[in-house]
PDB file of N, CA and C in Angstrom:
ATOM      1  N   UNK A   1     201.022  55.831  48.489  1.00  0.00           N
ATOM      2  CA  UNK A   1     201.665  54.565  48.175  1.00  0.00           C
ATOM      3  C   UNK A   1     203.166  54.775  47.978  1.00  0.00           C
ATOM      4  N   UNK A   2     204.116  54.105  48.447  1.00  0.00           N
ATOM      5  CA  UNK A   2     205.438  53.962  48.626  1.00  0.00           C
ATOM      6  C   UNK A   2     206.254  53.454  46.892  1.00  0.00           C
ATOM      7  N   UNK A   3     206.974  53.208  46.264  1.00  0.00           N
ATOM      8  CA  UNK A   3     207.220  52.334  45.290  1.00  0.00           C
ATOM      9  C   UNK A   3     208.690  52.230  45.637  1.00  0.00           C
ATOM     10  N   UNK A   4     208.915  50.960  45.124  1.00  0.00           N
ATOM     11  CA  UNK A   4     210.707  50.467  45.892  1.00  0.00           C
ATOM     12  C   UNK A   4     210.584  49.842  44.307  1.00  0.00           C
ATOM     13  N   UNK A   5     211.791  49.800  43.691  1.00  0.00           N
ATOM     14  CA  UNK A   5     212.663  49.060  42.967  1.00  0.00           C
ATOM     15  C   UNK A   5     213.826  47.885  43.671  1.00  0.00           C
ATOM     16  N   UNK A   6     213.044  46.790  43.056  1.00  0.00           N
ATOM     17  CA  UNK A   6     213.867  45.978  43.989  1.00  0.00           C
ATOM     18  C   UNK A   6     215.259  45.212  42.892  1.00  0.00           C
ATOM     19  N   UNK A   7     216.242  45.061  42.972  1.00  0.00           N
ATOM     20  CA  UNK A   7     217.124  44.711  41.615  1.00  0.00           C
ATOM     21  C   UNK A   7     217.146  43.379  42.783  1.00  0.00           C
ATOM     22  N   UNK A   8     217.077  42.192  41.156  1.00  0.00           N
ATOM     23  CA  UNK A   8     217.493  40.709  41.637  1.00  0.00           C
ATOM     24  C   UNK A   8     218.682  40.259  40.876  1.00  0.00           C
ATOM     25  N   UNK A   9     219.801  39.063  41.394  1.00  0.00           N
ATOM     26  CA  UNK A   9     220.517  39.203  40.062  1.00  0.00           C
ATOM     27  C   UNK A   9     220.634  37.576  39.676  1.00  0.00           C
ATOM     28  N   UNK A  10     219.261  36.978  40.032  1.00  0.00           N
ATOM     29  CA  UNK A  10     219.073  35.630  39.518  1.00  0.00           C
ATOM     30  C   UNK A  10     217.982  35.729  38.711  1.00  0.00           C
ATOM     31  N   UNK A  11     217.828  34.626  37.997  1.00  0.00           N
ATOM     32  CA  UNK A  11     216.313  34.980  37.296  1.00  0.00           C
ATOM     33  C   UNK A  11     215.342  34.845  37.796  1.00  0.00           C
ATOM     34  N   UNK A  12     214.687  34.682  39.122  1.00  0.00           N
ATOM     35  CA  UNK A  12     213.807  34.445  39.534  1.00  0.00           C
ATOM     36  C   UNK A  12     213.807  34.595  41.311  1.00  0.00           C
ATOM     37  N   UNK A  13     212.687  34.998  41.937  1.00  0.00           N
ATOM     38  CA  UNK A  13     213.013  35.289  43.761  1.00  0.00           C
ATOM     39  C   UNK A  13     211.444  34.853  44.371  1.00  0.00           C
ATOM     40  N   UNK A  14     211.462  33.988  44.724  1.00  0.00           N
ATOM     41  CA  UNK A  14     210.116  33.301  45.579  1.00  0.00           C
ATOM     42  C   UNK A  14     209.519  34.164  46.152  1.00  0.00           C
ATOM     43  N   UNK A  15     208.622  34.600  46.055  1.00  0.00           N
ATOM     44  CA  UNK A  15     207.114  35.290  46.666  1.00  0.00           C
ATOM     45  C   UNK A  15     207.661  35.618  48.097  1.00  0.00           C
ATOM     46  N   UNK A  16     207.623  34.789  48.662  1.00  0.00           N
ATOM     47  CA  UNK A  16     207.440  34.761  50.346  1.00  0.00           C
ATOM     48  C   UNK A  16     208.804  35.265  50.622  1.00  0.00           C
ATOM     49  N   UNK A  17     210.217  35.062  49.765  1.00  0.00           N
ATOM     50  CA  UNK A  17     211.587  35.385  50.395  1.00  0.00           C
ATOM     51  C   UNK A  17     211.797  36.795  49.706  1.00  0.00           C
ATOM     52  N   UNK A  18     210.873  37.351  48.969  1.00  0.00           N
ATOM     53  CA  UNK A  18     210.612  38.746  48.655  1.00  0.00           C
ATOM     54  C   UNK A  18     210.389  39.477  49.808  1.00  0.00           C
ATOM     55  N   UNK A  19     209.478  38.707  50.257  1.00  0.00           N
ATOM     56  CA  UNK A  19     208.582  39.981  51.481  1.00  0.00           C
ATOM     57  C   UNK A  19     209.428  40.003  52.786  1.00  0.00           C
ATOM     58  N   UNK A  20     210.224  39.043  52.783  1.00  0.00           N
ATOM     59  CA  UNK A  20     211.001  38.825  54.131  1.00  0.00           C
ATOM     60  C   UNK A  20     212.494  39.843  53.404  1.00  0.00           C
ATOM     61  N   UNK A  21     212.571  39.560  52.470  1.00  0.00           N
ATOM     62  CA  UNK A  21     214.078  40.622  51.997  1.00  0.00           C
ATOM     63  C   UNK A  21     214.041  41.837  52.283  1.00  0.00           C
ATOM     64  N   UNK A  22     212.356  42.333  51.449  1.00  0.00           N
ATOM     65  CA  UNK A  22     212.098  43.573  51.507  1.00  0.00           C
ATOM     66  C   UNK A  22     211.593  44.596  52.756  1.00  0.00           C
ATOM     67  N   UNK A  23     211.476  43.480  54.251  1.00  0.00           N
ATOM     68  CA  UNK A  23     210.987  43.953  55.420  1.00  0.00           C
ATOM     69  C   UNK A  23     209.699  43.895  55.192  1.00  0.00           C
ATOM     70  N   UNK A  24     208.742  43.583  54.608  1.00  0.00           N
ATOM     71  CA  UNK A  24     207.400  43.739  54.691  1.00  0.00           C
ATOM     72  C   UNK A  24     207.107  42.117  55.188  1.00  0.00           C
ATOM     73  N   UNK A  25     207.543  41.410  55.803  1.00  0.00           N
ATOM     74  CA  UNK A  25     207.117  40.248  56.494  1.00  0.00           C
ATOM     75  C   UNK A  25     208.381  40.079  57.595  1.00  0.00           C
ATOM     76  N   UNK A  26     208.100  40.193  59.036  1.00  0.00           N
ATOM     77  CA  UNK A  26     209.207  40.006  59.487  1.00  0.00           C
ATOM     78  C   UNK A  26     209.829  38.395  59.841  1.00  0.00           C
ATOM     79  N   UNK A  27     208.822  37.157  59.085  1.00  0.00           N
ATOM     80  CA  UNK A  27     209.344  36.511  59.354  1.00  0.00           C
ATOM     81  C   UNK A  27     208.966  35.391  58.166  1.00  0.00           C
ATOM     82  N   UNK A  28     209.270  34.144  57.649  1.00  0.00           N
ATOM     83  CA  UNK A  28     208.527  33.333  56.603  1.00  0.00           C
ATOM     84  C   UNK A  28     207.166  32.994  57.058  1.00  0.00           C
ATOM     85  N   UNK A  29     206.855  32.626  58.284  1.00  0.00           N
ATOM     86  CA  UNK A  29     205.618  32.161  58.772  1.00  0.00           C
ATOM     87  C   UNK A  29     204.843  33.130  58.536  1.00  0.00           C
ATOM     88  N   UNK A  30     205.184  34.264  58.853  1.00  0.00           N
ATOM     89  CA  UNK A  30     204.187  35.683  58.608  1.00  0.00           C
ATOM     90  C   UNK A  30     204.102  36.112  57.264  1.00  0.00           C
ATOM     91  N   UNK A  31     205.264  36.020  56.475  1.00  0.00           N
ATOM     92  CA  UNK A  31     204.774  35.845  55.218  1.00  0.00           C
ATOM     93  C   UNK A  31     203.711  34.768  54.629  1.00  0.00           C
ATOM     94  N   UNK A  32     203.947  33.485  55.078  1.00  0.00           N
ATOM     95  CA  UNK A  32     203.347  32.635  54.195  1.00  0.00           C
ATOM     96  C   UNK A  32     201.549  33.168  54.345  1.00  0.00           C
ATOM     97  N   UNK A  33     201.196  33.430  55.838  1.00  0.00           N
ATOM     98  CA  UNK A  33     200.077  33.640  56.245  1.00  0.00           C
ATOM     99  C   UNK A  33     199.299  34.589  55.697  1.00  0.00           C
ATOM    100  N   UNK A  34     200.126  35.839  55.646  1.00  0.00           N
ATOM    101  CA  UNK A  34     199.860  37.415  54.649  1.00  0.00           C
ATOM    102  C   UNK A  34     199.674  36.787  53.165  1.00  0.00           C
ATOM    103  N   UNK A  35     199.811  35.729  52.754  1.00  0.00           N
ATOM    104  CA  UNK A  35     200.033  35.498  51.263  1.00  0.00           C
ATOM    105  C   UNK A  35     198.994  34.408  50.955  1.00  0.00           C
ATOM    106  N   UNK A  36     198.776  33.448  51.546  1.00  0.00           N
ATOM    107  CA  UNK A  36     197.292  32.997  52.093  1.00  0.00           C
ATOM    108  C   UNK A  36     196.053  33.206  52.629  1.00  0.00           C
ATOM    109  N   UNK A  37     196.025  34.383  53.450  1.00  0.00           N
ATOM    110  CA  UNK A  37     195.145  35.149  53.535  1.00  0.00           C
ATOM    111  C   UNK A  37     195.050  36.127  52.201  1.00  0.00           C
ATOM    112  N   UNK A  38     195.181  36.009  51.305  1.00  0.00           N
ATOM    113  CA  UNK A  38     195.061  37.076  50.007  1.00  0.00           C
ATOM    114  C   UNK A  38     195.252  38.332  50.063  1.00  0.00           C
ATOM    115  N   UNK A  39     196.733  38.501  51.222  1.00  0.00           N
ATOM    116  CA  UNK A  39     196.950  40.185  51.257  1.00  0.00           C
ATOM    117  C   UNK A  39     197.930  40.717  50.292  1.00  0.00           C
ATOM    118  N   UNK A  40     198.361  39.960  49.491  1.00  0.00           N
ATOM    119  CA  UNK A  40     199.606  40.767  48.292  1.00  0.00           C
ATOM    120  C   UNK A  40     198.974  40.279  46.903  1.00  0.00           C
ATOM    121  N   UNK A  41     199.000  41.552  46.453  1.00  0.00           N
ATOM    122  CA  UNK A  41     198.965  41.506  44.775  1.00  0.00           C
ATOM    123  C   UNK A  41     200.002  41.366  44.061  1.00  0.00           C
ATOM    124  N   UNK A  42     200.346  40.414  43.122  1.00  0.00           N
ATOM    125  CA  UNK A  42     200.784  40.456  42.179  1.00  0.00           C
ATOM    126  C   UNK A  42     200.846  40.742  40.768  1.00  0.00           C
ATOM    127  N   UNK A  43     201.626  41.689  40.350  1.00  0.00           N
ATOM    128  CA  UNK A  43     200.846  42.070  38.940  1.00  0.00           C
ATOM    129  C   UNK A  43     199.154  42.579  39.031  1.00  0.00           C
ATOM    130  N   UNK A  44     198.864  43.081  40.093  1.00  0.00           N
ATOM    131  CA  UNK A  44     197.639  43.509  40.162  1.00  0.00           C
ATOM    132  C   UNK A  44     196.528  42.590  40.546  1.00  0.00           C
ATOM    133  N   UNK A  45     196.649  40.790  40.972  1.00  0.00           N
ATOM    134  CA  UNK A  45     195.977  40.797  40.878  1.00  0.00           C
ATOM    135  C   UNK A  45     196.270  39.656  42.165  1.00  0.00           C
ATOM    136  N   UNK A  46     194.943  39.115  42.996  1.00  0.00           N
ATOM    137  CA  UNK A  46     195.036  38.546  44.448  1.00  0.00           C
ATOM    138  C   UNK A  46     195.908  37.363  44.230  1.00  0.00           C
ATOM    139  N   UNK A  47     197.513  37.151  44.824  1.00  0.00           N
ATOM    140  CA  UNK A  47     198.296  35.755  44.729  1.00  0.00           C
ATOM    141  C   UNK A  47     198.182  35.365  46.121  1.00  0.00           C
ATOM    142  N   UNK A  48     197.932  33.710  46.041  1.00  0.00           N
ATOM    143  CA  UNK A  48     197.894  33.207  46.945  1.00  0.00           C
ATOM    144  C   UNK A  48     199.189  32.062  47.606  1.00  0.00           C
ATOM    145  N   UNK A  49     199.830  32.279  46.340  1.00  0.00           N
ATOM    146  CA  UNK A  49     201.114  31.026  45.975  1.00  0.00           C
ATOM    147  C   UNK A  49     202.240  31.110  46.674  1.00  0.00           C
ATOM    148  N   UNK A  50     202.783  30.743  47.836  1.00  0.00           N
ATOM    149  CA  UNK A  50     203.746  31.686  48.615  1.00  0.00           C
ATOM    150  C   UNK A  50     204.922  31.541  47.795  1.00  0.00           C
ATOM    151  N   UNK A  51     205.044  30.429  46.866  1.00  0.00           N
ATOM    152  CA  UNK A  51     206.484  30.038  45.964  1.00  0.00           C
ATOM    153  C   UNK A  51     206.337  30.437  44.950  1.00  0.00           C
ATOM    154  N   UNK A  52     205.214  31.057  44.918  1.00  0.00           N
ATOM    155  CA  UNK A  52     205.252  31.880  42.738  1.00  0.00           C
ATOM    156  C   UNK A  52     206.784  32.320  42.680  1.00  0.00           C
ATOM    157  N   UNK A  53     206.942  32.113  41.491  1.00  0.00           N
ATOM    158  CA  UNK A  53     208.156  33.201  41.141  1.00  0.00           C
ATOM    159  C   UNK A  53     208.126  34.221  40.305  1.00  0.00           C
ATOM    160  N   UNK A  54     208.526  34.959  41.153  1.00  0.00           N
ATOM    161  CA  UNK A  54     208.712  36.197  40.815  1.00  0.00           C
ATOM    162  C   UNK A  54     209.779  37.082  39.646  1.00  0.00           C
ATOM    163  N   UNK A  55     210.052  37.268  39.039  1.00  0.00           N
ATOM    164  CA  UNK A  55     210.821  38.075  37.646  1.00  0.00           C
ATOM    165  C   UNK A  55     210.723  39.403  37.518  1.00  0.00           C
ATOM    166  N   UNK A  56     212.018  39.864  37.044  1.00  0.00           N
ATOM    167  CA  UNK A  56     211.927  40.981  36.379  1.00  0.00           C
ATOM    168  C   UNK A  56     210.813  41.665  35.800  1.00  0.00           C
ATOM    169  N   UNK A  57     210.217  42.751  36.101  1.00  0.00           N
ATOM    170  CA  UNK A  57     209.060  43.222  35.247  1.00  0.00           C
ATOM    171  C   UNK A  57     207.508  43.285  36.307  1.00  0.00           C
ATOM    172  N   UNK A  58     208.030  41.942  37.359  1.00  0.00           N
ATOM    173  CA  UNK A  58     206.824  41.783  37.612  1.00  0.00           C
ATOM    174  C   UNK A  58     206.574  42.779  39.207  1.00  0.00           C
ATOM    175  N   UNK A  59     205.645  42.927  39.572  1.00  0.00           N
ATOM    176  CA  UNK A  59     205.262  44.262  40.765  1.00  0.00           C
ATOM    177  C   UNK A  59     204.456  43.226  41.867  1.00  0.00           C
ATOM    178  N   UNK A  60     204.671  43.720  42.982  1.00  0.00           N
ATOM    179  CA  UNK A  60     204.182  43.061  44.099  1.00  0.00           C
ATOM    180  C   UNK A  60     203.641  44.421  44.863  1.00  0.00           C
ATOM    181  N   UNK A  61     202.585  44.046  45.361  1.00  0.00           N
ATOM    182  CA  UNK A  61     202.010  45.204  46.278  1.00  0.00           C
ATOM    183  C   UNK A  61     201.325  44.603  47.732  1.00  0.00           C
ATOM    184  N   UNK A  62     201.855  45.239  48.781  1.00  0.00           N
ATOM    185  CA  UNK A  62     201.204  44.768  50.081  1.00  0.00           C
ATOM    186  C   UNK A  62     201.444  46.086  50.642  1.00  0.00           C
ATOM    187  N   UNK A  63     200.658  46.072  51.910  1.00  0.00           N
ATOM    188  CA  UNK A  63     200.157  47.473  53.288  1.00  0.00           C
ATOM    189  C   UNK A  63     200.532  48.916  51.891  1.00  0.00           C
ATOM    190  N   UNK A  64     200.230  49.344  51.330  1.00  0.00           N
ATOM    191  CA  UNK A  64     200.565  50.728  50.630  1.00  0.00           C
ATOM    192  C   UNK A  64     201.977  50.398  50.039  1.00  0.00           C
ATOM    193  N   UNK A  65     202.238  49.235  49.900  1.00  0.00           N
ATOM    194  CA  UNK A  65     204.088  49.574  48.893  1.00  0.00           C
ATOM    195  C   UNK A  65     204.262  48.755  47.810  1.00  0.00           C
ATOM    196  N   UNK A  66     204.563  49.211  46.770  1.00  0.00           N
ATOM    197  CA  UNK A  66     204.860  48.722  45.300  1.00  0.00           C
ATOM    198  C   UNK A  66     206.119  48.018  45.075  1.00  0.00           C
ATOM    199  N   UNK A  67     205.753  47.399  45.162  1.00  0.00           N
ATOM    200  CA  UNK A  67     207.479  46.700  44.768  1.00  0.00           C
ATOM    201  C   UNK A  67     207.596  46.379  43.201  1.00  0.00           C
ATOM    202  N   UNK A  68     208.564  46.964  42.705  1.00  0.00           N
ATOM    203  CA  UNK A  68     208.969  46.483  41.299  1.00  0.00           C
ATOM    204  C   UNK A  68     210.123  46.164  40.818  1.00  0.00           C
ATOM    205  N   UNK A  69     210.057  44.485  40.407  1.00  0.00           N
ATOM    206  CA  UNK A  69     211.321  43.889  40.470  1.00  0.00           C
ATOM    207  C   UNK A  69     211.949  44.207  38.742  1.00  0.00           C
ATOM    208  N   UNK A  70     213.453  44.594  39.415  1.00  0.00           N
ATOM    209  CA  UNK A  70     213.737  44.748  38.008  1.00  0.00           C
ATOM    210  C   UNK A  70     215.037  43.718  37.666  1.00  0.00           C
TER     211      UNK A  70
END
């Protein structure tokens, strides 16, 4: 498993414009789909919400990579 620290410098970064920042979706449509189909964990556990927001603290995981937003 990979782990990335991702630094944000707003309080908050939408689910779906995570995965497209971080290269793990190369596009929003492919995100939204990966995130509806129940392929990313959040905080450990199946998110389906493509607009959750996301915060400091909180970890995203898709294909083997950890993302942890700080």
């Amino acid at each position: 498993m990979e782990q990335r620290q991702v630094k944000i410098t707003t309080e908050f970064i939408k689910l779906d414009a995570l995965l497209k920042f971080e290269g793990l979706a190369g596009t929003g449509g492919e995100a939204k789909e990966r995130i509806q189909d129940g392929e990313v964990l959040v905080n450990g556990e199946t998110c389906t919400m493509r607009g959750r927001k996301i915060r400091p603290g909180d970890t995203v995981s898709l294909d083997g990579v950890i993302l942890k937003v700080v």
